[in-house]
C-alpha atoms as a PDB file:
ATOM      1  CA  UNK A   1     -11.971   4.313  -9.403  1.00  0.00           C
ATOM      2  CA  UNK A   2      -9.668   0.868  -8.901  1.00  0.00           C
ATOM      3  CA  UNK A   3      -6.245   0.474  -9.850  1.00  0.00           C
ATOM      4  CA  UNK A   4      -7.322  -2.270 -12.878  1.00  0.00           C
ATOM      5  CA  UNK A   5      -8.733   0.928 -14.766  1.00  0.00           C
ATOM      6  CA  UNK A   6      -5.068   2.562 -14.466  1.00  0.00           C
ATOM      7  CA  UNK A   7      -3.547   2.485 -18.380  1.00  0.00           C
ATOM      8  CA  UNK A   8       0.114   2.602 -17.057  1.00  0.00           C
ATOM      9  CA  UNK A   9       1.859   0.189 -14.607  1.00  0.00           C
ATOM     10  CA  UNK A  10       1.818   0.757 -11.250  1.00  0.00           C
ATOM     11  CA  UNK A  11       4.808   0.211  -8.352  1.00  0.00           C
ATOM     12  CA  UNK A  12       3.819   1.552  -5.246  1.00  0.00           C
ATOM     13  CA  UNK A  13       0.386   2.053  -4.038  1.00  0.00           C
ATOM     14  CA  UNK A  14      -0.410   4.463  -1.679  1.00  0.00           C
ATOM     15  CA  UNK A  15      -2.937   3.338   0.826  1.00  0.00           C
ATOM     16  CA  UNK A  16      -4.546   6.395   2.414  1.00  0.00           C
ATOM     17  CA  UNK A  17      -8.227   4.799   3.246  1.00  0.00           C
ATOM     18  CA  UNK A  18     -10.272   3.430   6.808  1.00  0.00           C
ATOM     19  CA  UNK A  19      -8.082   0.517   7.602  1.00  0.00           C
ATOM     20  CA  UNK A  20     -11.567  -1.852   7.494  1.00  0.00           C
ATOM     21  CA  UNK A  21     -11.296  -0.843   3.727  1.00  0.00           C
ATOM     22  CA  UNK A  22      -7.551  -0.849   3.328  1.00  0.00           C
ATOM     23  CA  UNK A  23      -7.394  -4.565   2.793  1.00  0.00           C
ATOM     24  CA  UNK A  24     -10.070  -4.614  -0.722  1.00  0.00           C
ATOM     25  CA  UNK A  25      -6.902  -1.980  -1.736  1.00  0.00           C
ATOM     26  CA  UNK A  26      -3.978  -4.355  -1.169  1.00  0.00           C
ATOM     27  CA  UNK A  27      -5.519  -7.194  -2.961  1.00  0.00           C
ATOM     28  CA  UNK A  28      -5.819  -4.668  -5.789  1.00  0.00           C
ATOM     29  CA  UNK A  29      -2.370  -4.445  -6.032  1.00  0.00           C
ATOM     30  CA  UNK A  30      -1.229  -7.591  -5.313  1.00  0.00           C
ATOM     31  CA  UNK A  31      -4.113  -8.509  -8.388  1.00  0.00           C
ATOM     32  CA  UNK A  32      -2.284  -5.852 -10.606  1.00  0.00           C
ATOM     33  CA  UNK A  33       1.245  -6.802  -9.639  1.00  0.00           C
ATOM     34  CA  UNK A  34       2.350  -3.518  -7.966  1.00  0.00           C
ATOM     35  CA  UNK A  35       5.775  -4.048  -6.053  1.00  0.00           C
ATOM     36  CA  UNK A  36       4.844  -2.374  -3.159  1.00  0.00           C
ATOM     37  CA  UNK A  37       2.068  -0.775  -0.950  1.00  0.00           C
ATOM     38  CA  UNK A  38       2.202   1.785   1.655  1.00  0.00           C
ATOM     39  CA  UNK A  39      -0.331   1.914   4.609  1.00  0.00           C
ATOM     40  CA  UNK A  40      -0.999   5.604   5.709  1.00  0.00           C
ATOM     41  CA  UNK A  41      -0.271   6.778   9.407  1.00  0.00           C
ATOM     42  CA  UNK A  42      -2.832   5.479  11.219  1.00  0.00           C
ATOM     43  CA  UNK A  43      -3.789   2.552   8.645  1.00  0.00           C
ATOM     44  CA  UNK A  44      -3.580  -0.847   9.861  1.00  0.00           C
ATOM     45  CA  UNK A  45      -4.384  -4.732   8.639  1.00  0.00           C
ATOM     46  CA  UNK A  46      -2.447  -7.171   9.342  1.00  0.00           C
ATOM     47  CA  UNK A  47      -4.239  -9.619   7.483  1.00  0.00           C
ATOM     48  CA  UNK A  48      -4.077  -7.616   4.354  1.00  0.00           C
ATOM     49  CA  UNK A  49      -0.048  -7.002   4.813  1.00  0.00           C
ATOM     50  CA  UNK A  50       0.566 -10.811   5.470  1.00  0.00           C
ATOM     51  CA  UNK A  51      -1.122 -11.515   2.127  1.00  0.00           C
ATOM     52  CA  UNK A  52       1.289  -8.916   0.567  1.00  0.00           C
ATOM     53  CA  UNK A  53       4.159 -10.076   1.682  1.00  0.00           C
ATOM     54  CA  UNK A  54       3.040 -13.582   0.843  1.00  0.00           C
ATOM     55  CA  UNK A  55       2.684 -12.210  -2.725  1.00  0.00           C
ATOM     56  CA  UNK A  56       6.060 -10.361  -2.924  1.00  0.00           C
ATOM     57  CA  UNK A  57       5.185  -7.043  -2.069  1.00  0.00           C
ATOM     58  CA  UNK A  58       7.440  -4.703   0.328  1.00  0.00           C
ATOM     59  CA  UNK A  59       4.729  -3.456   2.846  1.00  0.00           C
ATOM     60  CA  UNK A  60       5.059   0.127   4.753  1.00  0.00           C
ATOM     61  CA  UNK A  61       2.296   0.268   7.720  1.00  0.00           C
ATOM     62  CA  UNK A  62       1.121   2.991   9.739  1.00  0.00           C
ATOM     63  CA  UNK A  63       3.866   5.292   8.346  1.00  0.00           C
ATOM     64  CA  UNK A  64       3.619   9.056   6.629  1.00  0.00           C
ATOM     65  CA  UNK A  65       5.829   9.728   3.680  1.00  0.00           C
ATOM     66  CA  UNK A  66       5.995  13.281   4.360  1.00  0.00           C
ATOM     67  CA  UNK A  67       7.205  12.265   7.653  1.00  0.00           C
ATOM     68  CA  UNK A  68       9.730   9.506   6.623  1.00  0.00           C
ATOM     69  CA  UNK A  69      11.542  12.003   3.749  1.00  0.00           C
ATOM     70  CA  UNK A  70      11.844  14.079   6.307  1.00  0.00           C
ATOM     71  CA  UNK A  71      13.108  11.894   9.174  1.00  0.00           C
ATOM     72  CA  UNK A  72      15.813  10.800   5.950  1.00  0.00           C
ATOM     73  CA  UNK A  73      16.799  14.967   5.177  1.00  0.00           C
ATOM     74  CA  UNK A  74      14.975  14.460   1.371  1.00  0.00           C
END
């Protein structure tokens, strides 16, 4: 239900909500020290990314994985 209640560590979170919403999920990770998070296709805050980055994370925006493995041949 939030990424405090996950036991294990956690490096990249995969953000795959409404992009009003999207932003609660980033501060999540950055709270929980995740390296990373990824912003669906489609899912955009700016605000939320700046705050990332400002914390350390790597940000993906308004990218697919699906797509991007297969744009790299994986």
């Amino acid at each position: 239900s939030t990424l405090v209640a996950v036991p294990e560590s956690i490096d990249v979170v995969d953000v795959f909500v409404r992009s009003d919403v999207a932003g609660d999920v980033i501060d999540e990770a950055i709270a929980i020290g995740a390296k990373a998070v990824w912003l669906q296709l489609g899912v955009i805050d700016d605000a939320a990314a700046t705050r990332a980055l400002d914390a350390g994370l790597a940000v993906v925006m308004d990218r697919c994985p699906a797509i991007e493995r297969r744009s790299l041949g994986l």
